[in-house]
N, C-alpha and C. Protein backbone atom coordinates (compact mmCIF):
# COMPACT_ATOMS: atom_id res chain seq x y z
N UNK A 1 112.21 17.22 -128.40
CA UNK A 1 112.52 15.96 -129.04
C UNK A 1 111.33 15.02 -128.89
N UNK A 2 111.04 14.36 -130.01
CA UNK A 2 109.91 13.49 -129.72
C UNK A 2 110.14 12.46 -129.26
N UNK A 3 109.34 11.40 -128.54
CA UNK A 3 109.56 10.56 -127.90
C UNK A 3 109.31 9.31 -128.75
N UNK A 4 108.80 9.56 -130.00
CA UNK A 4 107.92 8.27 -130.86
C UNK A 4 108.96 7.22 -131.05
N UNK A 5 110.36 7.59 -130.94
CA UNK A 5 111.70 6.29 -130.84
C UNK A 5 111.83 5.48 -130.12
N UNK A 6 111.22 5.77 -128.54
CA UNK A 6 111.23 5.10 -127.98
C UNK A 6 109.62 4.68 -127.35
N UNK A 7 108.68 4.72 -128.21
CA UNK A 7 106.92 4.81 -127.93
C UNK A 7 107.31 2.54 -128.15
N UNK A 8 107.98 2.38 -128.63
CA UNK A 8 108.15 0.69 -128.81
C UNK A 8 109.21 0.31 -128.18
N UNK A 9 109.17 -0.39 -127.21
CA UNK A 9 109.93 -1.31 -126.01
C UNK A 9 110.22 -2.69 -125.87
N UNK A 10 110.69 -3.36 -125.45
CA UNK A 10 110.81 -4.73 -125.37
C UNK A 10 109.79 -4.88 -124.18
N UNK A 11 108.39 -5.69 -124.18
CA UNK A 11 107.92 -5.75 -122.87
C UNK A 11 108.14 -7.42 -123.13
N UNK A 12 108.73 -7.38 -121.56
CA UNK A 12 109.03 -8.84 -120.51
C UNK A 12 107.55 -9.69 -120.28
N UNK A 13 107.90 -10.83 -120.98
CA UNK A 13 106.77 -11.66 -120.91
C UNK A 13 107.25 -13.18 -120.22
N UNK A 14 106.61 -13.37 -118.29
CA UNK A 14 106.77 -14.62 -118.09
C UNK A 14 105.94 -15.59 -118.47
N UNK A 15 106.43 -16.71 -118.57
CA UNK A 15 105.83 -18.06 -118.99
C UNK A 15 105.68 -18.46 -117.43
N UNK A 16 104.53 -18.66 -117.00
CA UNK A 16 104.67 -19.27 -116.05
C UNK A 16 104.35 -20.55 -115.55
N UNK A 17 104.86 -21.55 -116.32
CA UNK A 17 104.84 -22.58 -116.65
C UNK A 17 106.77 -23.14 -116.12
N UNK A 18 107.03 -21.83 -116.59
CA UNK A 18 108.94 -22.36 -116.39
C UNK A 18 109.19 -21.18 -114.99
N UNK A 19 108.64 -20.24 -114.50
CA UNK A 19 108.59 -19.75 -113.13
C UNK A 19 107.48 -19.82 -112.73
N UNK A 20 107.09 -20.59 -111.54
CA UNK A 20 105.48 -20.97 -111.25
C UNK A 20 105.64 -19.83 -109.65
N UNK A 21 106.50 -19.68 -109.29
CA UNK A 21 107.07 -19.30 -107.74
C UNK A 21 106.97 -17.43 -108.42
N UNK A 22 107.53 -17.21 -109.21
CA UNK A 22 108.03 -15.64 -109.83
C UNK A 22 106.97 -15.29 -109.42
N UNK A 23 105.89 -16.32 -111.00
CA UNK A 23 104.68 -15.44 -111.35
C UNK A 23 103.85 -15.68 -110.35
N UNK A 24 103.32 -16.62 -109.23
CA UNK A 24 102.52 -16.51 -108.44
C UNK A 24 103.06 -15.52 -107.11
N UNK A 25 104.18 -14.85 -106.99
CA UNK A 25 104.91 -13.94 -106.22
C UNK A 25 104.20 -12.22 -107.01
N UNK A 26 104.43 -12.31 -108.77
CA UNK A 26 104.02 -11.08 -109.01
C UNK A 26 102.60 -10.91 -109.27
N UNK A 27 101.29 -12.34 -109.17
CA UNK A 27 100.25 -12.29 -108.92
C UNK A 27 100.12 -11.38 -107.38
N UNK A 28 100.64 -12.06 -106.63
CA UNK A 28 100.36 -11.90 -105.16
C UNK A 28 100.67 -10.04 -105.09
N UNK A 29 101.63 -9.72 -105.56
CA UNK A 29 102.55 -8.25 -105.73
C UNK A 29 101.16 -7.22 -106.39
N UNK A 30 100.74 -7.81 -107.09
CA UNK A 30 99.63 -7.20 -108.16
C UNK A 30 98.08 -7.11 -106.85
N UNK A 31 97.41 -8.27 -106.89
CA UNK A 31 96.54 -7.94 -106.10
C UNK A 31 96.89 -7.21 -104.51
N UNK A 32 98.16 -7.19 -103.46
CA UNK A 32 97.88 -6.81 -102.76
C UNK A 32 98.19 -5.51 -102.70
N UNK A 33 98.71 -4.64 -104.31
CA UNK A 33 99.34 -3.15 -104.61
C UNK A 33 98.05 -2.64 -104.84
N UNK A 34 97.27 -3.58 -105.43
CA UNK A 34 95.70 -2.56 -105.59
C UNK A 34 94.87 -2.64 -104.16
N UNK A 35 95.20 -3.36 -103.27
CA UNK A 35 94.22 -3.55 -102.06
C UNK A 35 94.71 -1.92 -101.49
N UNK A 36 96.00 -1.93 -101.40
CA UNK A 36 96.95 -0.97 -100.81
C UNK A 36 96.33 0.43 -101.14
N UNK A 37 96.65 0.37 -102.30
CA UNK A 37 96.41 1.57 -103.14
C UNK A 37 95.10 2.38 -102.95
N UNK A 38 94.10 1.85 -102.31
CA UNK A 38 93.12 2.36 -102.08
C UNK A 38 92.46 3.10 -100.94
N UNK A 39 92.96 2.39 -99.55
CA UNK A 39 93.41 3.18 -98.46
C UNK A 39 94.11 4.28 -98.34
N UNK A 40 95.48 4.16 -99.10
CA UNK A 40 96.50 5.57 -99.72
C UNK A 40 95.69 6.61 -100.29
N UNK A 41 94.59 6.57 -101.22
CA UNK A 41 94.18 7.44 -101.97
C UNK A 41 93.21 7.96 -100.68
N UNK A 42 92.63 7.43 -99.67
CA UNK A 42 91.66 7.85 -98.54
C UNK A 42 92.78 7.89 -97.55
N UNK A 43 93.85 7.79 -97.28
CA UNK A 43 94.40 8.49 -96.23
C UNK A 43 94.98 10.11 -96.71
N UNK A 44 95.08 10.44 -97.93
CA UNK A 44 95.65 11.69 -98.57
C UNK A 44 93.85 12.14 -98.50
N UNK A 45 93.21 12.08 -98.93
CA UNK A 45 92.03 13.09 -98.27
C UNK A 45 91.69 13.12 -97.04
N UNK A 46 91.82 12.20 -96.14
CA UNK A 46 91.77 12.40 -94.65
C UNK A 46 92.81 13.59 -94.28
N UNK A 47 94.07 13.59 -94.84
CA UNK A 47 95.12 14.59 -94.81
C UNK A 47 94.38 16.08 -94.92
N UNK A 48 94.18 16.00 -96.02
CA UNK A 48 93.51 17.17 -96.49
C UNK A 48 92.78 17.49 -95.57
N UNK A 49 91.84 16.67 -95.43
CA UNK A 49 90.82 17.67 -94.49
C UNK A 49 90.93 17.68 -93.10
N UNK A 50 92.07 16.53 -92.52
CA UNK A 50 92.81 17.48 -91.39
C UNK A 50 92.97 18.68 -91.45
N UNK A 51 94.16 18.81 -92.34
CA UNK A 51 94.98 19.94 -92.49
C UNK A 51 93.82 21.11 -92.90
N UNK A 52 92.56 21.33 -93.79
CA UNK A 52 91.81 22.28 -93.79
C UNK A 52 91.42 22.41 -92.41
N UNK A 53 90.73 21.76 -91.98
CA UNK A 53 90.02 21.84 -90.62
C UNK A 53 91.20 22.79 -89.57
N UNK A 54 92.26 22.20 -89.72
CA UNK A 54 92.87 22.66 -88.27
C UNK A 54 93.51 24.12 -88.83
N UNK A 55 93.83 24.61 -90.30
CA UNK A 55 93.88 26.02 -90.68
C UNK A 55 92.23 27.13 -90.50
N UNK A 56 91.47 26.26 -90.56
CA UNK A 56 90.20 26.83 -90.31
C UNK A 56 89.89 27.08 -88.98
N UNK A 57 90.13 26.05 -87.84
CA UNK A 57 90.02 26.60 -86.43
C UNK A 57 91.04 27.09 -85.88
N UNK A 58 92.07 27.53 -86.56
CA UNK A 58 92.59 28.66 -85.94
C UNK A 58 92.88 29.50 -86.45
N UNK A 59 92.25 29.82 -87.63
CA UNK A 59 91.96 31.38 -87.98
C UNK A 59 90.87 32.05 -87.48
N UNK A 60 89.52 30.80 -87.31
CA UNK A 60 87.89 31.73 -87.29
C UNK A 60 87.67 31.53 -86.20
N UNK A 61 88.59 30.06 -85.70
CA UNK A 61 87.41 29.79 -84.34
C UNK A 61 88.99 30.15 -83.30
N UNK A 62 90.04 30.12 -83.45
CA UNK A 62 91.19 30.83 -82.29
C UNK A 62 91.07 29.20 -81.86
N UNK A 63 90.94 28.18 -82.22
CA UNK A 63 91.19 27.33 -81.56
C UNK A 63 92.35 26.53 -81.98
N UNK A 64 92.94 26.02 -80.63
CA UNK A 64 94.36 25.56 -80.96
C UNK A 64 94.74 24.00 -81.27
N UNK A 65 95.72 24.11 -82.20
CA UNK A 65 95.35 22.52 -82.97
C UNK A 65 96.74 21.64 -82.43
N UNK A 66 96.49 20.80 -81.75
CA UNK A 66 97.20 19.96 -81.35
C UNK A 66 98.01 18.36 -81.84
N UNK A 67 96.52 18.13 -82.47
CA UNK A 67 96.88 16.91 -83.01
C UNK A 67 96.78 16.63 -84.74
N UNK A 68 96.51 17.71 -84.77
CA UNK A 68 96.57 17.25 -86.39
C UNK A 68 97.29 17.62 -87.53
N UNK A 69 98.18 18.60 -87.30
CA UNK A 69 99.63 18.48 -87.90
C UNK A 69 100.39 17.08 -87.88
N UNK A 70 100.45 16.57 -86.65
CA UNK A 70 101.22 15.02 -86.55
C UNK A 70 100.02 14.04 -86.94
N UNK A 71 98.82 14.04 -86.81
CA UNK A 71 98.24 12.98 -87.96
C UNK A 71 98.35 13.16 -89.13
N UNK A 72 97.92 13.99 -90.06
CA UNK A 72 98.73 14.71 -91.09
C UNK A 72 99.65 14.01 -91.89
N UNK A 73 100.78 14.23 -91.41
CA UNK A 73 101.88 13.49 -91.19
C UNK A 73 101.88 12.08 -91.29
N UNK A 74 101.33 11.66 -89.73
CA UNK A 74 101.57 10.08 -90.23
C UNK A 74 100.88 9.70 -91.29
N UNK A 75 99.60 10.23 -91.76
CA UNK A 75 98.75 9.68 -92.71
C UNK A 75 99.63 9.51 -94.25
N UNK A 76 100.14 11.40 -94.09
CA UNK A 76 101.01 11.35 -95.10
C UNK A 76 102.34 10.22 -95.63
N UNK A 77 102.74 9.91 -94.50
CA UNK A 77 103.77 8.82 -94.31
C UNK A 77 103.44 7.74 -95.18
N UNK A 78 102.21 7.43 -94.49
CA UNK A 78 101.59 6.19 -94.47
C UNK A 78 101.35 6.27 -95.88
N UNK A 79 100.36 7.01 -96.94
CA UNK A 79 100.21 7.06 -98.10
C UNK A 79 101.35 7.08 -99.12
N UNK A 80 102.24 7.53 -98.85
CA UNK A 80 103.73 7.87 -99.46
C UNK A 80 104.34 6.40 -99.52
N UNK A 81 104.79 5.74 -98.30
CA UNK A 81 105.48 4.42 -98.34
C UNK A 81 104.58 3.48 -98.85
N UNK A 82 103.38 3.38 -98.57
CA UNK A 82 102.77 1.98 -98.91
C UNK A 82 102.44 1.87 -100.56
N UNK A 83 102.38 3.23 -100.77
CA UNK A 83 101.83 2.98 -101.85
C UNK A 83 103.11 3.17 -103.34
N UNK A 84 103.94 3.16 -102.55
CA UNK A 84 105.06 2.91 -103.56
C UNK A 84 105.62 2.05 -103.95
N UNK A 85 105.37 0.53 -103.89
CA UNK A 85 105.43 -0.23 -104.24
C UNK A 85 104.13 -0.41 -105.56
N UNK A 86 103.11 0.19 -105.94
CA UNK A 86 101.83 -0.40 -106.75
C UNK A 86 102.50 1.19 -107.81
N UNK A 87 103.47 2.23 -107.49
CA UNK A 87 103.85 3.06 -108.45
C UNK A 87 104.83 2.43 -108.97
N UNK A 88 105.87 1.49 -108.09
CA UNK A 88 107.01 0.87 -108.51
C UNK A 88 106.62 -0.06 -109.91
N UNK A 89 105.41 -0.90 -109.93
CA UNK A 89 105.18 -1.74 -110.28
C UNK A 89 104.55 -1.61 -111.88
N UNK A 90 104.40 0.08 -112.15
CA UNK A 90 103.55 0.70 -113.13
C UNK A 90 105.06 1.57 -113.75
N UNK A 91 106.26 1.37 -113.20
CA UNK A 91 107.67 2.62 -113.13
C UNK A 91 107.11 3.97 -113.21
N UNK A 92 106.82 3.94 -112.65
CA UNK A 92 105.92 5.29 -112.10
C UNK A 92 106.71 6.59 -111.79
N UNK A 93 107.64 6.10 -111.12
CA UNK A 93 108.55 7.01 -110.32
C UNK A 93 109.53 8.23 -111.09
N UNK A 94 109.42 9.04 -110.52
CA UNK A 94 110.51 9.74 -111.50
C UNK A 94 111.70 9.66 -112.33
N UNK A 95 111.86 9.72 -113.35
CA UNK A 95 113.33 9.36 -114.07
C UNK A 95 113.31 10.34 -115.16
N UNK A 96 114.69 10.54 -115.69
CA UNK A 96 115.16 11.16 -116.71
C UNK A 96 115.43 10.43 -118.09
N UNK A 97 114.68 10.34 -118.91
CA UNK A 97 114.62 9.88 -119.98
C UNK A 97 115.28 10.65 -121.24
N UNK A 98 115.93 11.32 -120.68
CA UNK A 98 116.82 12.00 -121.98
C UNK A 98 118.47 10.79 -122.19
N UNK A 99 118.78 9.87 -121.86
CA UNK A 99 119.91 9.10 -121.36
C UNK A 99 119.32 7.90 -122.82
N UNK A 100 117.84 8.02 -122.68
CA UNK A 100 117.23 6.50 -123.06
C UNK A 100 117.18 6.90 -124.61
N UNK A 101 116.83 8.25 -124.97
CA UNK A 101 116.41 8.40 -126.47
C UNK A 101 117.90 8.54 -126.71
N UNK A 102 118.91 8.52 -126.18
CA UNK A 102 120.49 8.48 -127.29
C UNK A 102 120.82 7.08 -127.25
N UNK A 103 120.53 5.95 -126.39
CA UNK A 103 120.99 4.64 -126.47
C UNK A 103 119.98 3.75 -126.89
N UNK A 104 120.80 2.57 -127.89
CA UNK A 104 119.89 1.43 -128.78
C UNK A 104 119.24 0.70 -127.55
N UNK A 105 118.10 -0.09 -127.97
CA UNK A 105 117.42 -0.88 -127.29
C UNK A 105 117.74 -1.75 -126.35
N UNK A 106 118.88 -2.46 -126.92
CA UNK A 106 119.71 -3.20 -125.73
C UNK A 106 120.65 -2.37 -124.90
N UNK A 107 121.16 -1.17 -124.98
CA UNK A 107 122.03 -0.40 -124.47
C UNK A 107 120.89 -0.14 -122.70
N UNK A 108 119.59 0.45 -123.72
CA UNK A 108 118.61 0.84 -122.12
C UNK A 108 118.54 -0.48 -121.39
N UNK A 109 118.16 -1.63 -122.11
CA UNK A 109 118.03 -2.33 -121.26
C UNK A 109 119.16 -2.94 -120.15
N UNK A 110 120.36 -2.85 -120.41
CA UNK A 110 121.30 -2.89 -119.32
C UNK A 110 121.19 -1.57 -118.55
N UNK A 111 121.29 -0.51 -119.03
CA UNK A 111 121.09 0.43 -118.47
C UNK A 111 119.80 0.59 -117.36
N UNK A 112 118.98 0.44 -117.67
CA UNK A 112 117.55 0.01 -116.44
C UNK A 112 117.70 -0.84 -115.55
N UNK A 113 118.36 -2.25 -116.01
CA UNK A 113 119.33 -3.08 -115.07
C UNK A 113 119.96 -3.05 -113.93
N UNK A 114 120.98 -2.14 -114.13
CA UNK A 114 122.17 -1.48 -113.63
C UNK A 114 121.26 -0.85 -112.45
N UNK A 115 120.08 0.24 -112.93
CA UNK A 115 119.74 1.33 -112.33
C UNK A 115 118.76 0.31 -111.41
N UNK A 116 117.98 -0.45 -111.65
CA UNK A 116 117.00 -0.82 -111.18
C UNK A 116 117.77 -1.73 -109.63
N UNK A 117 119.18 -2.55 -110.02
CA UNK A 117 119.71 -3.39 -108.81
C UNK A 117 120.40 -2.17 -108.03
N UNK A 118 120.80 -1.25 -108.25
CA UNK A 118 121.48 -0.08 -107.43
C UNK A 118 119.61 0.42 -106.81
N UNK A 119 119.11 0.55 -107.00
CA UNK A 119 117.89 1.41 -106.59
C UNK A 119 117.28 -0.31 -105.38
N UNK A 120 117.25 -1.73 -105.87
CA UNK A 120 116.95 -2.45 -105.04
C UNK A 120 117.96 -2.47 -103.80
N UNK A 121 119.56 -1.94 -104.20
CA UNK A 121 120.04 -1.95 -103.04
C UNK A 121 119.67 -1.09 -102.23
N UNK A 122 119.30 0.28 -102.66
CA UNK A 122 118.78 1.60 -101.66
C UNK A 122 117.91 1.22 -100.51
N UNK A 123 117.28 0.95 -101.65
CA UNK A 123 116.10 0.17 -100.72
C UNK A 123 115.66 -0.44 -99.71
N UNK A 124 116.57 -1.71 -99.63
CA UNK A 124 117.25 -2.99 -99.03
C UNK A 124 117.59 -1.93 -97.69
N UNK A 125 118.51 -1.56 -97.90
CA UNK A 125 119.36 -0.70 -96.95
C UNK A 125 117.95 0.39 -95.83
N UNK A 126 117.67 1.29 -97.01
CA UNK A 126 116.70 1.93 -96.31
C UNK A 126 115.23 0.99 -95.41
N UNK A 127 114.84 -0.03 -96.13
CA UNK A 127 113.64 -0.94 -95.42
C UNK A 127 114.62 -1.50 -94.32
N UNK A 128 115.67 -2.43 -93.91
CA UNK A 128 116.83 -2.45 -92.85
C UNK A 128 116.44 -1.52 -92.24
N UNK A 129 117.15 -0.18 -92.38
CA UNK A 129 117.20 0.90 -91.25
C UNK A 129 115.51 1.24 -90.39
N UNK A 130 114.42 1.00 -91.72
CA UNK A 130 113.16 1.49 -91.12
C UNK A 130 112.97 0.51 -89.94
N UNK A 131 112.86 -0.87 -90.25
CA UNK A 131 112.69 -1.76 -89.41
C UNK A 131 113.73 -1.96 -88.18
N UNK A 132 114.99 -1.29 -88.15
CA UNK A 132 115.63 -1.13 -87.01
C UNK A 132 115.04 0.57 -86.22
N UNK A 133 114.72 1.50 -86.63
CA UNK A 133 113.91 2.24 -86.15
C UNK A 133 112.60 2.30 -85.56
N UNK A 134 111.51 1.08 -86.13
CA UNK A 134 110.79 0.67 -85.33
C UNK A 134 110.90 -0.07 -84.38
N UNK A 135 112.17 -0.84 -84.33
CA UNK A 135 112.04 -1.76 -83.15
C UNK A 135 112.64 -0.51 -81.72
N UNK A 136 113.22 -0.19 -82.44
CA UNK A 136 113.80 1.21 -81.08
C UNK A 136 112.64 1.65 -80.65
N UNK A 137 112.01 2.61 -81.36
CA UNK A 137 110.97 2.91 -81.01
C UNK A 137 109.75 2.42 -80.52
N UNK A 138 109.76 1.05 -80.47
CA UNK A 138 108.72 0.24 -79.64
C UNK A 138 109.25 -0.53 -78.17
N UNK A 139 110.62 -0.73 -78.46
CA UNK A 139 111.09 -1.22 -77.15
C UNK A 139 111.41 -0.03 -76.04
N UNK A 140 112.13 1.06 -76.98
CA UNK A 140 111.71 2.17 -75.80
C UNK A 140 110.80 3.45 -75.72
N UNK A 141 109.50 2.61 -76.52
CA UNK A 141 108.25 3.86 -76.15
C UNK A 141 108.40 5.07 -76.50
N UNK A 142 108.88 5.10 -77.26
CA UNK A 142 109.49 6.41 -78.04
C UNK A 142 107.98 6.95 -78.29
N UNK A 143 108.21 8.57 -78.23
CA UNK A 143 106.96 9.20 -78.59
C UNK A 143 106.96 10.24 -79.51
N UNK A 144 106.29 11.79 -79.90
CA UNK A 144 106.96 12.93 -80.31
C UNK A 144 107.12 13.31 -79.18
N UNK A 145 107.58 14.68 -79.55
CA UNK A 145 107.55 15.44 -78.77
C UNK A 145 107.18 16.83 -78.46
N UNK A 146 105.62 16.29 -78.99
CA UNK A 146 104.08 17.62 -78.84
C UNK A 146 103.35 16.90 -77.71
N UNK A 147 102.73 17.99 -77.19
CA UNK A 147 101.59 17.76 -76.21
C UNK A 147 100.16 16.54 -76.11
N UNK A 148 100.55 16.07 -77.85
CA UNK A 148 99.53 14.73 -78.28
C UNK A 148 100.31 14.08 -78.01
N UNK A 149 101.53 13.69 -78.17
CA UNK A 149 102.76 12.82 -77.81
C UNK A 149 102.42 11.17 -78.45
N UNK A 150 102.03 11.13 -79.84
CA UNK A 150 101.30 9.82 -80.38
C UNK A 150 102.56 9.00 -80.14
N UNK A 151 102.76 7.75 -80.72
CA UNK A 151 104.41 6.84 -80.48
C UNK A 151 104.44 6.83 -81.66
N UNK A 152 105.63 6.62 -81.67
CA UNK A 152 107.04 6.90 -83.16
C UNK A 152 106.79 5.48 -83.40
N UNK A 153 106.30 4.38 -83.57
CA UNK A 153 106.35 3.47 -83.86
C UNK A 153 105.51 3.04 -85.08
N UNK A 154 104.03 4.08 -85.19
CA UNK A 154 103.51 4.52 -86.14
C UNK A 154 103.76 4.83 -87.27
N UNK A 155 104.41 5.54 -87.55
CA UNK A 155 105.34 6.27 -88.85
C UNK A 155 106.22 5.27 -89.14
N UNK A 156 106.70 4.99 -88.17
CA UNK A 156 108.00 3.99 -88.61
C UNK A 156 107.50 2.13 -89.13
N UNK A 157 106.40 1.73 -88.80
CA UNK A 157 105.76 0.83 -89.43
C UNK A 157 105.32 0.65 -90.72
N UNK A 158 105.09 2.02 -90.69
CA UNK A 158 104.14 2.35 -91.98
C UNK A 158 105.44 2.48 -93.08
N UNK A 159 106.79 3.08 -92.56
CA UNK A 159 108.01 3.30 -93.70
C UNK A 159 108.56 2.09 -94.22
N UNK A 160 108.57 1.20 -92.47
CA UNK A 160 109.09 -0.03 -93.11
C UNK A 160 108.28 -0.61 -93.61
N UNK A 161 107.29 -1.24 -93.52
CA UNK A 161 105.97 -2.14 -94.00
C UNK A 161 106.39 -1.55 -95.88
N UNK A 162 106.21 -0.16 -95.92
CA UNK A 162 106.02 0.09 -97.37
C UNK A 162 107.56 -0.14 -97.73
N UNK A 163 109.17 0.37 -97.27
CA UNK A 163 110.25 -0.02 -98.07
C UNK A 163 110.02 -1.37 -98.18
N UNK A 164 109.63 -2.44 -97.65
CA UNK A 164 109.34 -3.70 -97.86
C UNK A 164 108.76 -4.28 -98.99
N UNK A 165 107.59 -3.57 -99.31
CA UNK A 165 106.84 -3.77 -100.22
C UNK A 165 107.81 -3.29 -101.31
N UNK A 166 108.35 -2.23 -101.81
CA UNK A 166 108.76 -2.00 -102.74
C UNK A 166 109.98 -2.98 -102.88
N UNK A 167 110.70 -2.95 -101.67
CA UNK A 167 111.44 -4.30 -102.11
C UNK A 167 111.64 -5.33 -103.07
N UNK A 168 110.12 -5.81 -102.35
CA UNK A 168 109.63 -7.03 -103.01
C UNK A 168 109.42 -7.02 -104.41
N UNK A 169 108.97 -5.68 -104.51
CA UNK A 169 108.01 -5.13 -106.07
C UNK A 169 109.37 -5.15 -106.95
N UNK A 170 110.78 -4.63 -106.50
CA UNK A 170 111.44 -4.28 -107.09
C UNK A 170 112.29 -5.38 -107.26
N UNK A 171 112.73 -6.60 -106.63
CA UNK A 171 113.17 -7.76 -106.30
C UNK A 171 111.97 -8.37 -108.02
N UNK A 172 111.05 -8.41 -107.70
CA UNK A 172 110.14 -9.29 -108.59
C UNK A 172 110.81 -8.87 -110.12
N UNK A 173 110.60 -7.33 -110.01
CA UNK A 173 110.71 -7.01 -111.43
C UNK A 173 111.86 -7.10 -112.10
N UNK A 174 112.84 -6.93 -111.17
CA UNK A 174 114.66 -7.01 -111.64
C UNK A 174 114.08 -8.55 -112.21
N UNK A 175 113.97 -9.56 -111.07
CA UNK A 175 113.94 -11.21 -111.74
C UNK A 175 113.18 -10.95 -112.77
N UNK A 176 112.08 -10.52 -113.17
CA UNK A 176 111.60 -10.83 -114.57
C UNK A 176 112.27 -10.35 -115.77
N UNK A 177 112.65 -8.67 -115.44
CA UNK A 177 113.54 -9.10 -116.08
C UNK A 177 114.96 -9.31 -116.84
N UNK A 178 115.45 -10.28 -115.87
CA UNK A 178 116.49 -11.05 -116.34
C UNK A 178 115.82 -12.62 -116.83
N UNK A 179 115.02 -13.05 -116.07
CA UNK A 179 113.96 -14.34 -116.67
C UNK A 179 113.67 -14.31 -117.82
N UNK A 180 112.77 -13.09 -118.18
CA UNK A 180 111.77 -13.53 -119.03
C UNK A 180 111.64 -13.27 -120.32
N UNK A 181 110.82 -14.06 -121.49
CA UNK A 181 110.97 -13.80 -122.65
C UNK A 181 110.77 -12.59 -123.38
N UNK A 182 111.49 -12.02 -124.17
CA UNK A 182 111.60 -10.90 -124.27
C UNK A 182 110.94 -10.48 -125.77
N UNK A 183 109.96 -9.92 -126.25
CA UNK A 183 109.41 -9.56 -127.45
C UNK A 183 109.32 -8.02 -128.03
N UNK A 184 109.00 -7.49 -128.53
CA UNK A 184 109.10 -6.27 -128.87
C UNK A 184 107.63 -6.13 -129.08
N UNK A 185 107.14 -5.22 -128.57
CA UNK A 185 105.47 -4.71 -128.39
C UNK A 185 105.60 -3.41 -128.18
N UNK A 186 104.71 -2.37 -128.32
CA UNK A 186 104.24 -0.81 -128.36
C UNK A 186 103.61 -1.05 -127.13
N UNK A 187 104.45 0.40 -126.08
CA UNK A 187 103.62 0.38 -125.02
C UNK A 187 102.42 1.46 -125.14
N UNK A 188 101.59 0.74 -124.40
CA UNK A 188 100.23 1.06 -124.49
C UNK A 188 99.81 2.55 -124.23
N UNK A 189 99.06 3.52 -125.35
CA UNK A 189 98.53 4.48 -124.72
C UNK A 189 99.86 5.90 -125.11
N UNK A 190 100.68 5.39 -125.92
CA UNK A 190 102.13 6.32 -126.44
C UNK A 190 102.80 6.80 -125.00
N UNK A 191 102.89 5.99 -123.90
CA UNK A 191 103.41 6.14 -122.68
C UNK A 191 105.12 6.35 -122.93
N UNK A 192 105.76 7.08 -122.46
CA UNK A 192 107.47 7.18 -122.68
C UNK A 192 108.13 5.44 -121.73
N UNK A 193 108.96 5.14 -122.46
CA UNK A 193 109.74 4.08 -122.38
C UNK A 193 110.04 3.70 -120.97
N UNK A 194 109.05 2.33 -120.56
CA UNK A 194 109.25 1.83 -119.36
C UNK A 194 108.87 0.31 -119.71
N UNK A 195 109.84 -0.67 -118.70
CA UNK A 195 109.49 -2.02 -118.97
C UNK A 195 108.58 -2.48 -118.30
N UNK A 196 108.24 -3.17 -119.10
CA UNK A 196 106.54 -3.20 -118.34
C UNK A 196 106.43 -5.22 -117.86
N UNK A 197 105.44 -5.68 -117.19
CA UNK A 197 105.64 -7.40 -116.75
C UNK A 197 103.92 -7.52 -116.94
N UNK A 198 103.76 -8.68 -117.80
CA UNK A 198 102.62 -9.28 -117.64
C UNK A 198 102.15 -10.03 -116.63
């Protein structure tokens, strides 16, 4: 099925003149998703070449790898949560778009609605739990439990810090839009049907 029905969207346009607080919130959302985003892309090759390195010394060299499965890991963590808020912000994320080419224009847009405040509640809930997991884990020194023994407080900063961010990302975008003026424009580049915020 082609997608060219839905290649034209309503994209959400604030005035920010009548939200001065929104749009200087999804300024702020914008520059600090690209600061983010760039560390993420260098902690996933640091990954990598952990993870080569420590399959390489213990196949050629018999040497035994201790710590870098669990850096690995946290790095991985770390790239995964933070940077899901600057995918949130692009709808990046996975979805099923077969729902969107049978319903009219206003039908998706409640429909994205719906999906988008159920997905801010997940969220909500899950950034809560991260940040009650780090505080455990820092008040009682929580560690793993490998022979590097790094602290659990690590991972768990990095989950909450990023459900946070998406929070926010996702908090911003629900308000826009329900805010903002709404026009009909072609999204850019024949991209499949996502609402997009200036």
């Amino acid at each position: 099925m082609s997608h060219q029905a839905i290649d034209v969207q309503l994209k959400l346009q604030l005035d920010p003149r009548r939200n001065p607080v929104l749009s200087r919130l999804e300024r702020v959302m914008l520059v600090l998703n690209r600061l983010i985003v760039i560390p993420c892309m260098a902690a996933l090759v640091v990954a990598a070449c952990v993870l080569t390195y420590s399959v390489a010394a213990r196949y050629f060299l018999k040497i035994s790898t201790e710590w870098q499965d669990e850096a690995a890991v946290f790095l991985l963590i770390g790239a995964t949560f933070l940077s899901g808020a600057y995918v949130q912000a692009y709808r990046g994320h996975i979805g099923i778009e077969a729902v969107a080419t049978l319903l009219s224009p206003r039908a998706n847009r409640w429909r994205m609605l719906v999906v988008d405040l159920l997905s801010l509640l997940f969220c909500t809930f899950f950034s809560w739990k991260s940040w009650t997991l780090l505080h455990e884990a820092w008040v009682d020194g929580q560690t793993t439990n490998s022979t590097w023994g790094p602290p659990l407080w690590i991972p768990y900063v990095l989950m909450a810090l990023g459900m946070t961010l998406i929070c926010l990302q996702m908090l911003c975008s629900l308000t826009i839009d329900l805010l903002a003026d709404k026009t009909a424009a072609p999204v850019e580049g024949g991209e499949h049907a996502r609402w997009l915020g200036d």
